[in-house]
PDB file of N, CA and C in Angstrom:
ATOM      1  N   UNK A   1      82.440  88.014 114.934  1.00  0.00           N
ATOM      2  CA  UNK A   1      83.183  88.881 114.040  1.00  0.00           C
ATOM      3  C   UNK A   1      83.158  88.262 112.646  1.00  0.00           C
ATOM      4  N   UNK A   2      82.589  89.116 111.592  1.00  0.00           N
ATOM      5  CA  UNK A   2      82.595  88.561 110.176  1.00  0.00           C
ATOM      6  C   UNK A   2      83.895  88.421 110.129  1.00  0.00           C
ATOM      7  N   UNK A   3      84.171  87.664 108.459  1.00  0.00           N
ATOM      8  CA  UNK A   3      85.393  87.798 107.948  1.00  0.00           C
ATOM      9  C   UNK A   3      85.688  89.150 107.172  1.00  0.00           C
ATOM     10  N   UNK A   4      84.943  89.839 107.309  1.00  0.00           N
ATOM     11  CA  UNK A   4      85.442  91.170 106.380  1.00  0.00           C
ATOM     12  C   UNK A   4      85.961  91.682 107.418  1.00  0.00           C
ATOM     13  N   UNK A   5      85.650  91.903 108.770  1.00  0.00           N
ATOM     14  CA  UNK A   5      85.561  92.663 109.773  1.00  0.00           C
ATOM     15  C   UNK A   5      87.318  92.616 110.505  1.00  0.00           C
ATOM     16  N   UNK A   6      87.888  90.757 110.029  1.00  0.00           N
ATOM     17  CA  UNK A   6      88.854  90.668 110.603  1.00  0.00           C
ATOM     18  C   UNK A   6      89.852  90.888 109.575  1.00  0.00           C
ATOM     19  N   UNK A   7      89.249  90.758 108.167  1.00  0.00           N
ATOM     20  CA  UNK A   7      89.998  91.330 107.317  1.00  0.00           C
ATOM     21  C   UNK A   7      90.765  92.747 108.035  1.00  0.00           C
ATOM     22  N   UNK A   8      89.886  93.464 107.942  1.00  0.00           N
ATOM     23  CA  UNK A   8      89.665  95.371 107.878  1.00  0.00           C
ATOM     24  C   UNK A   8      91.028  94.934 109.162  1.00  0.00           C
ATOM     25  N   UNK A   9      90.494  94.883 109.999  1.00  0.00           N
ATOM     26  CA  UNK A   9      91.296  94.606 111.677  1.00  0.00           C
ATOM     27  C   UNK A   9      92.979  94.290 111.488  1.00  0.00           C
ATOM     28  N   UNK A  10      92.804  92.889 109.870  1.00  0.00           N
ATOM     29  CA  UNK A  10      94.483  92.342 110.418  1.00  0.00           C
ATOM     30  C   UNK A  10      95.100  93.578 109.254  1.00  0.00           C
ATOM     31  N   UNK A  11      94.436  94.373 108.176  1.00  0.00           N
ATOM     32  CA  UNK A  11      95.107  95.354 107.154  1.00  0.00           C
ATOM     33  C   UNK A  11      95.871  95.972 108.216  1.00  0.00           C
ATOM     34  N   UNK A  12      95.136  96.602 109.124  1.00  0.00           N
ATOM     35  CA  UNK A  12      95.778  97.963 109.920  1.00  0.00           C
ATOM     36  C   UNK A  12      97.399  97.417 110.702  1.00  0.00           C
ATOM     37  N   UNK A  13      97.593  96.146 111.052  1.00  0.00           N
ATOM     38  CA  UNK A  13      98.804  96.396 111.635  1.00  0.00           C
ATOM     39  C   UNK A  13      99.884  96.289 110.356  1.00  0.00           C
ATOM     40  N   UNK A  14      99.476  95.627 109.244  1.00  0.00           N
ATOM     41  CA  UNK A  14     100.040  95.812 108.265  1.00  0.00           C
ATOM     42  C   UNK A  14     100.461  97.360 107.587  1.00  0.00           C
ATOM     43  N   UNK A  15      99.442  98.081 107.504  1.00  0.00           N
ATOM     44  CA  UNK A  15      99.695  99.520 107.209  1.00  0.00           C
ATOM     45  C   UNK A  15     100.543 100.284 108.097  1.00  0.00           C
ATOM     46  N   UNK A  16     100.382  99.861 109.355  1.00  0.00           N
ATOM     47  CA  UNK A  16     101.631 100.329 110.223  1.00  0.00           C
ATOM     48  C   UNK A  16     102.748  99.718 109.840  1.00  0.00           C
ATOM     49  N   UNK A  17     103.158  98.949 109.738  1.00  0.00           N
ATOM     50  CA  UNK A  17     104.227  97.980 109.337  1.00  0.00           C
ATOM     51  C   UNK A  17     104.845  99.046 108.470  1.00  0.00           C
ATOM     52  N   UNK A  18     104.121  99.116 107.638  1.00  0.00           N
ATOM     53  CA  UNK A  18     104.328  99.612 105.913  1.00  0.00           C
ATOM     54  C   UNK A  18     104.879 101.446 106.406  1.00  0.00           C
ATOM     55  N   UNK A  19     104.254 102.113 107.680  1.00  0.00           N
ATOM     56  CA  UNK A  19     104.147 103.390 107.793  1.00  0.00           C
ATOM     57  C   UNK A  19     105.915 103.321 108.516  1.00  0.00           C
ATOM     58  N   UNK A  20     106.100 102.255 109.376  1.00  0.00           N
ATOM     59  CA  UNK A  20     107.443 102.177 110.039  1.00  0.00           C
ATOM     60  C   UNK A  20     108.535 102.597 109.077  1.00  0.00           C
ATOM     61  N   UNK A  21     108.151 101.771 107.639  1.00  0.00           N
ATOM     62  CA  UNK A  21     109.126 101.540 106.815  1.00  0.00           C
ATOM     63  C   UNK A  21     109.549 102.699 105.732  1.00  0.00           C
ATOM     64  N   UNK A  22     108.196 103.436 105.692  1.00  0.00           N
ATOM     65  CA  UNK A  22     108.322 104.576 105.300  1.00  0.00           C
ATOM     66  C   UNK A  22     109.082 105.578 105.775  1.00  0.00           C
ATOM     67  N   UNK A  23     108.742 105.884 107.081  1.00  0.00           N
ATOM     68  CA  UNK A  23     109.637 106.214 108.068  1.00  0.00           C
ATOM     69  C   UNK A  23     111.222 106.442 107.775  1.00  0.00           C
ATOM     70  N   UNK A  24     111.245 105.012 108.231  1.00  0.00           N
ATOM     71  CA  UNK A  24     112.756 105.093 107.808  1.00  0.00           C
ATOM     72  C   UNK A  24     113.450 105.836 106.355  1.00  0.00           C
ATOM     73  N   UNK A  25     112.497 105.184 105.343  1.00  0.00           N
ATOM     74  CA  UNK A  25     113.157 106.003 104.529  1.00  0.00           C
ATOM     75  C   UNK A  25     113.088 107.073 104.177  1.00  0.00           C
ATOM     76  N   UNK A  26     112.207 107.845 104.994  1.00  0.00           N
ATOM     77  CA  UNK A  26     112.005 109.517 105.446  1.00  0.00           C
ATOM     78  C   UNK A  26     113.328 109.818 105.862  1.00  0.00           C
ATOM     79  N   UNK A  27     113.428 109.297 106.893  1.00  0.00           N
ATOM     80  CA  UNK A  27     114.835 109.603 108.026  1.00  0.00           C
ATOM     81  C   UNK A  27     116.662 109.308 107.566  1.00  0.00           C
ATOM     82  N   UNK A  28     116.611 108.250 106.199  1.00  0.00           N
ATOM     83  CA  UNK A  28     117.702 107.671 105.811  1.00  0.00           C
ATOM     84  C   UNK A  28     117.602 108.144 104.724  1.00  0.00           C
ATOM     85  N   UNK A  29     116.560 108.853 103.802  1.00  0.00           N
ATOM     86  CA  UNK A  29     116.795 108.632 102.141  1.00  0.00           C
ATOM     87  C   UNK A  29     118.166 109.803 101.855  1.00  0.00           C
ATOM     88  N   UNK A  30     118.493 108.976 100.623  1.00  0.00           N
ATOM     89  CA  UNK A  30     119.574 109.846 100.558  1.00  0.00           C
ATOM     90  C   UNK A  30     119.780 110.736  99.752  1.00  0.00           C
ATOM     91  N   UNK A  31     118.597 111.224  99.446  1.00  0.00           N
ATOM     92  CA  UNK A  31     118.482 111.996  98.151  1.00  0.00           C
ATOM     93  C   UNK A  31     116.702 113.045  98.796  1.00  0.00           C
ATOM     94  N   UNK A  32     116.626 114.401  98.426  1.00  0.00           N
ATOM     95  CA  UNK A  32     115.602 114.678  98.516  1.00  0.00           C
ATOM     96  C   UNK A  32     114.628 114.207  97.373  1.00  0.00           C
ATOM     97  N   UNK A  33     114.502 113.680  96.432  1.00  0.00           N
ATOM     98  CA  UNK A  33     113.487 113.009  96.029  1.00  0.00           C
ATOM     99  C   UNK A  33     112.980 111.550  96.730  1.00  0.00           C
ATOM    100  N   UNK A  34     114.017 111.002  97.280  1.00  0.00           N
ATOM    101  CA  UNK A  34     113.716 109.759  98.072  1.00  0.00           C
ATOM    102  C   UNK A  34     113.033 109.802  99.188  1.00  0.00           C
ATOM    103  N   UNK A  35     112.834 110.848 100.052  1.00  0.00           N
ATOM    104  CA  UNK A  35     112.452 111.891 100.979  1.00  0.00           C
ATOM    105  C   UNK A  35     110.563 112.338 100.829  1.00  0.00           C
ATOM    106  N   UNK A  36     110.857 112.874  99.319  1.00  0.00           N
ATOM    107  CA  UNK A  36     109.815 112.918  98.970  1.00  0.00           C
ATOM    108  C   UNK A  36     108.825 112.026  98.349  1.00  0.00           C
ATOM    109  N   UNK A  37     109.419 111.241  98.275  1.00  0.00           N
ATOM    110  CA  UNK A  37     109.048 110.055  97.846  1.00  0.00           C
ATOM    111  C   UNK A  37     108.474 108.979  98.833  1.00  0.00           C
ATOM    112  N   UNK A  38     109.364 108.925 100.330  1.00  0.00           N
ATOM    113  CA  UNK A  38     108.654 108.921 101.481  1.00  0.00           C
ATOM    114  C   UNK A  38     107.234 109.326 101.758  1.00  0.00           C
ATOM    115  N   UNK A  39     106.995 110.694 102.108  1.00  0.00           N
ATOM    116  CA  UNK A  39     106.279 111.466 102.770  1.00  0.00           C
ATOM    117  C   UNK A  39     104.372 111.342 101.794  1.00  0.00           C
ATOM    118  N   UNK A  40     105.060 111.028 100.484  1.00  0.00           N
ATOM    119  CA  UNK A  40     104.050 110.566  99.623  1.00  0.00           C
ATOM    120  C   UNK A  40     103.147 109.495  99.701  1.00  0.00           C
ATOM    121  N   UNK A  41     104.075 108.382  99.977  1.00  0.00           N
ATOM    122  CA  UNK A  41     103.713 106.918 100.506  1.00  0.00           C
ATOM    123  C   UNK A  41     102.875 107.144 102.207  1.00  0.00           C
ATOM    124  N   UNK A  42     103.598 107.905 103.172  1.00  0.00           N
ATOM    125  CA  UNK A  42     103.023 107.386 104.293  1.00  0.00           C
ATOM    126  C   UNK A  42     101.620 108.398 104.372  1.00  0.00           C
ATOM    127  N   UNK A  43     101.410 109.729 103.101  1.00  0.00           N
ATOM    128  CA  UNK A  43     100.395 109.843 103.184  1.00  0.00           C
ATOM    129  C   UNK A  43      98.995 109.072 102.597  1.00  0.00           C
ATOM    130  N   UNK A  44      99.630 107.994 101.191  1.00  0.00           N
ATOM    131  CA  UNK A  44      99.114 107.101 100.810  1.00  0.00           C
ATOM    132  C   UNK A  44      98.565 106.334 101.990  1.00  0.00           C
ATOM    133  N   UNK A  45      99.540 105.741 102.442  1.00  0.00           N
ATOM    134  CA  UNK A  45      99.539 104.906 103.912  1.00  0.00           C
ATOM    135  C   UNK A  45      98.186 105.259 104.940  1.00  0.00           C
ATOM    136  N   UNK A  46      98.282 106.312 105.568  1.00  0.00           N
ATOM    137  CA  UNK A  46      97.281 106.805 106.417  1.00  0.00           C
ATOM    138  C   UNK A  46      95.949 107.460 105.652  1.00  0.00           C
ATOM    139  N   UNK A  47      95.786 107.477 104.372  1.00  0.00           N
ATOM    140  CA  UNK A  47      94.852 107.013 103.387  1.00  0.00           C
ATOM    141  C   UNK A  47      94.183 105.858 103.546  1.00  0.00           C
ATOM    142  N   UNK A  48      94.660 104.886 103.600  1.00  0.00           N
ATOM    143  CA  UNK A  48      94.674 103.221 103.329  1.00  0.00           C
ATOM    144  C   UNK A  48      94.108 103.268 104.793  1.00  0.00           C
ATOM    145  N   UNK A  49      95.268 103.800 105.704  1.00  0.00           N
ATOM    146  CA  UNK A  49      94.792 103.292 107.490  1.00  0.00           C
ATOM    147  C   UNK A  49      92.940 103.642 107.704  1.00  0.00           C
ATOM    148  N   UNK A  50      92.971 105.595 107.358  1.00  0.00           N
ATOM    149  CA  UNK A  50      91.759 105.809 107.600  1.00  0.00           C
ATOM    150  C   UNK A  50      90.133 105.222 106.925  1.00  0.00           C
ATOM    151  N   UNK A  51      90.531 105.096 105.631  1.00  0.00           N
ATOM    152  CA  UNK A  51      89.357 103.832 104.844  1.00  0.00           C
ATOM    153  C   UNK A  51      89.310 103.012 105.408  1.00  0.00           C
ATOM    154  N   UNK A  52      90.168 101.975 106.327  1.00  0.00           N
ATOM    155  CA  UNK A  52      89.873 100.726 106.416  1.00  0.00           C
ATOM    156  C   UNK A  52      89.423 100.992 108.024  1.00  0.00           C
ATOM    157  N   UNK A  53      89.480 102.043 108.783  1.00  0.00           N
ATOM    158  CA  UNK A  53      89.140 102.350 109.813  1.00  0.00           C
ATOM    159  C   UNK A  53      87.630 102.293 110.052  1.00  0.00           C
ATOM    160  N   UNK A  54      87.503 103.474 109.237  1.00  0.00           N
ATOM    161  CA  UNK A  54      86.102 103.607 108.622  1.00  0.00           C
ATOM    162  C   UNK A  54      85.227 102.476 108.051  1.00  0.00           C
ATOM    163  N   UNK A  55      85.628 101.808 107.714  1.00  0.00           N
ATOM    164  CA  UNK A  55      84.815 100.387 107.248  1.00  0.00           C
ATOM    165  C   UNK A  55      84.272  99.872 108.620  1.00  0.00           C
ATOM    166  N   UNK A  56      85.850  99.570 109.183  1.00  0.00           N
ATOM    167  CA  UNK A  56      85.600  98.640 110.133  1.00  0.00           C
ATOM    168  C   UNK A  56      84.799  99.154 111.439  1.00  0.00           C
ATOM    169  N   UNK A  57      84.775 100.056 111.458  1.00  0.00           N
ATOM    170  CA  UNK A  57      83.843 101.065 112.754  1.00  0.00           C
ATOM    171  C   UNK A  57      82.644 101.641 112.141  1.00  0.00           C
ATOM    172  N   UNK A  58      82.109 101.454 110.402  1.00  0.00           N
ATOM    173  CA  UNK A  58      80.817 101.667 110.521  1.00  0.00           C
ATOM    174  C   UNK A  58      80.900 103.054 110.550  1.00  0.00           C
ATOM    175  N   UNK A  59      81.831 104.046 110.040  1.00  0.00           N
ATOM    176  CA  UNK A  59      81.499 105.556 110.034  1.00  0.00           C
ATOM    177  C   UNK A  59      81.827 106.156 108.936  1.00  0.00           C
ATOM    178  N   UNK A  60      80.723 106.546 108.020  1.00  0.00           N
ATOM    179  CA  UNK A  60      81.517 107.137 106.505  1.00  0.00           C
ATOM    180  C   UNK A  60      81.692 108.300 106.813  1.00  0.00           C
ATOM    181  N   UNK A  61      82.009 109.479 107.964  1.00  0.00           N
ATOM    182  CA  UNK A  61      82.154 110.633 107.627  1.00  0.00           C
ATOM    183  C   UNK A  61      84.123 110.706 107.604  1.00  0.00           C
ATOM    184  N   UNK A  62      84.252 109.184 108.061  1.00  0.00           N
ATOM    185  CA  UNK A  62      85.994 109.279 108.000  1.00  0.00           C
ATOM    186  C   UNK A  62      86.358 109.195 106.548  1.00  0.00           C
ATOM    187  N   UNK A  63      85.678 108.546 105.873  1.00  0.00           N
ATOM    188  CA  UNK A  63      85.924 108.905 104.000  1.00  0.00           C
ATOM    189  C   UNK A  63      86.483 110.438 103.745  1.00  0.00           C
ATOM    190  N   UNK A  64      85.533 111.002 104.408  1.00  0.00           N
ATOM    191  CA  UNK A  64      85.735 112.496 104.350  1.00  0.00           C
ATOM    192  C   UNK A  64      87.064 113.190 104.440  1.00  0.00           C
ATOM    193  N   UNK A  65      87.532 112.504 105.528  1.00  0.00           N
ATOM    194  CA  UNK A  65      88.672 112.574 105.964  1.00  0.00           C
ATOM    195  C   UNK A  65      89.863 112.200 105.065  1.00  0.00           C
ATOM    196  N   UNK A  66      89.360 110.715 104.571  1.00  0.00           N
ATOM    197  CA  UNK A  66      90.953 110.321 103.952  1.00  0.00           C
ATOM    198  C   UNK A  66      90.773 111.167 102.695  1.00  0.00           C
ATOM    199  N   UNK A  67      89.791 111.679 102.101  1.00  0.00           N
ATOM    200  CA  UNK A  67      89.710 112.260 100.630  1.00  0.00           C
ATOM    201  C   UNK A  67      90.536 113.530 100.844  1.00  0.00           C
ATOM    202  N   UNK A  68      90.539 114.355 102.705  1.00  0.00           N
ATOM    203  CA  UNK A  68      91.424 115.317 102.172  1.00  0.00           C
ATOM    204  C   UNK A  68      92.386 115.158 102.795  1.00  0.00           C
ATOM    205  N   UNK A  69      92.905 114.075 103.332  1.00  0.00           N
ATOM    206  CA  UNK A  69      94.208 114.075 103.343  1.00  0.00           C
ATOM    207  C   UNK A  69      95.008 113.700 102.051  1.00  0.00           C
ATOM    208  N   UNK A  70      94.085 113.230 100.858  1.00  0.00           N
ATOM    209  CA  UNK A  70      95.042 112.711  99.562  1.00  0.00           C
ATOM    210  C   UNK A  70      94.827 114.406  99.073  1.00  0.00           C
ATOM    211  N   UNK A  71      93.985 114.989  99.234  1.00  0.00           N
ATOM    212  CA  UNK A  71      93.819 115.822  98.483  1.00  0.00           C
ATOM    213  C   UNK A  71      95.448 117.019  98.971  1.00  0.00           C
ATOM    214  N   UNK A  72      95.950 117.107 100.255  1.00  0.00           N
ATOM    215  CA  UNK A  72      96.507 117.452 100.540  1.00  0.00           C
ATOM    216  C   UNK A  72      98.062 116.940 100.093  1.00  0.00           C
ATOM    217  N   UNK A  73      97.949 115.514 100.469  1.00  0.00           N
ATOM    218  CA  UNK A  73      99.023 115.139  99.715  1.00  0.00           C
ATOM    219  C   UNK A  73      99.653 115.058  98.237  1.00  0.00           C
ATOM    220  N   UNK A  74      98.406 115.481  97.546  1.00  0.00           N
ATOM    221  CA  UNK A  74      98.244 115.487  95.836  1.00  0.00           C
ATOM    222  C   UNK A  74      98.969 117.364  96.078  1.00  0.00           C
ATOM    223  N   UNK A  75      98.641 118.303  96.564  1.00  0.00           N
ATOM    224  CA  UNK A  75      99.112 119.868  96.380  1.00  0.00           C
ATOM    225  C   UNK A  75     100.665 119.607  97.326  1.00  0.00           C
ATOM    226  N   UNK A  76     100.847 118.577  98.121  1.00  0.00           N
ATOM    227  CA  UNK A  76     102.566 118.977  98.061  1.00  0.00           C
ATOM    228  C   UNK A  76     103.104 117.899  97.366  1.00  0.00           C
ATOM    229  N   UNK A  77     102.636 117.039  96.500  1.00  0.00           N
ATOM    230  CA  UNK A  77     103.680 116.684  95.355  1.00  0.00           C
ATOM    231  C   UNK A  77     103.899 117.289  94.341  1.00  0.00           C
ATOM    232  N   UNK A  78     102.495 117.930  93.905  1.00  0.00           N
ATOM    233  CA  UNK A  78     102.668 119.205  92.815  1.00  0.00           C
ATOM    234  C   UNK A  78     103.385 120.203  93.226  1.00  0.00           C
ATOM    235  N   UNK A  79     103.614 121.051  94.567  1.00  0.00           N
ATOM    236  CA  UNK A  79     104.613 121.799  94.997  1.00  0.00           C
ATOM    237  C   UNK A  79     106.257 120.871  95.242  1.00  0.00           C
ATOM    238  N   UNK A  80     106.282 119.885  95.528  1.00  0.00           N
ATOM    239  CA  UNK A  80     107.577 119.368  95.336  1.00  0.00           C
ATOM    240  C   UNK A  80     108.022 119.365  93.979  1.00  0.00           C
ATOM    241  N   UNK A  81     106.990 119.359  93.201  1.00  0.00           N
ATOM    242  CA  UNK A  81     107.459 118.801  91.751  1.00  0.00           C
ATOM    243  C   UNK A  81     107.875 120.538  91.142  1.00  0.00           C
ATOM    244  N   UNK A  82     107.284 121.485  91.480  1.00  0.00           N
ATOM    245  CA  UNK A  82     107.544 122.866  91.233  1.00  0.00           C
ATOM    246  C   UNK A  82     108.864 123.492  91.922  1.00  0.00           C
ATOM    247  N   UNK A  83     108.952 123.045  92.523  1.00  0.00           N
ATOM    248  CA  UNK A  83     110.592 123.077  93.401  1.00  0.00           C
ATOM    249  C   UNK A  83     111.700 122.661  92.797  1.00  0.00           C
ATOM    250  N   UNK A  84     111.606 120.971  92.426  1.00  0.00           N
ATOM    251  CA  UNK A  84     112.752 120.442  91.514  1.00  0.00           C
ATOM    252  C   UNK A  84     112.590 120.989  89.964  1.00  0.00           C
ATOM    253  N   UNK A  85     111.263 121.580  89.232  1.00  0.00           N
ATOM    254  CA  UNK A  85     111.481 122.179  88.216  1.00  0.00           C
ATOM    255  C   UNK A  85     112.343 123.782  88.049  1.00  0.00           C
ATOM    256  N   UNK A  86     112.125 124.497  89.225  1.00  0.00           N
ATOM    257  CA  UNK A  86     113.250 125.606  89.471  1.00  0.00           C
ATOM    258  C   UNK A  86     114.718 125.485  89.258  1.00  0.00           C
ATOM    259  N   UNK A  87     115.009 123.790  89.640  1.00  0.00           N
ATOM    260  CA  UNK A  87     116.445 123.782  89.252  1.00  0.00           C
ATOM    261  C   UNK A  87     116.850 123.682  91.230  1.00  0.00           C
ATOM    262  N   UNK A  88     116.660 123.178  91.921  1.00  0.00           N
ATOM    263  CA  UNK A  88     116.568 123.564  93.075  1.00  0.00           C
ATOM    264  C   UNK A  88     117.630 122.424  93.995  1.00  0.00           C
TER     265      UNK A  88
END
């Protein structure tokens, strides 16, 4: 096993780590921007998970993948952000 390889390997329990914590403050925030502010991160998060997946298994069609899950997560922050501009 290279060292990039165990790199890629030790990121991922870290990104879980990071997804737990998000979590929580999904489940506890106390404010709907904190909320949203969550849901932002753990799509960042599983961004991060699926690139480094993809490295480490040698498959670029998962790129594919994380590009539209940001891309997805980029149209509901712009719809969150159109929500709190209503006055909401």
């Amino acid at each position: 096993m290279t060292i990039e390889a165990f790199m890629l390997w030790g990121a991922m329990p870290a990104l879980a780590a990071s997804a737990v914590c998000a979590t929580i403050r999904l489940l506890k925030g106390p404010s709907l921007a904190d909320r949203a502010v969550a849901v932002d991160l753990l799509g960042a998060i599983c961004i991060g998970f699926v690139a480094a997946f993809a490295l480490a298994v040698d498959e670029p069609m998962l790129v594919d993948v994380a590009l539209a899950i940001a891309l997805i997560g980029f149209l509901g922050t712009v719809a969150f952000a159109r929500y709190i501009e209503r006055g909401a």
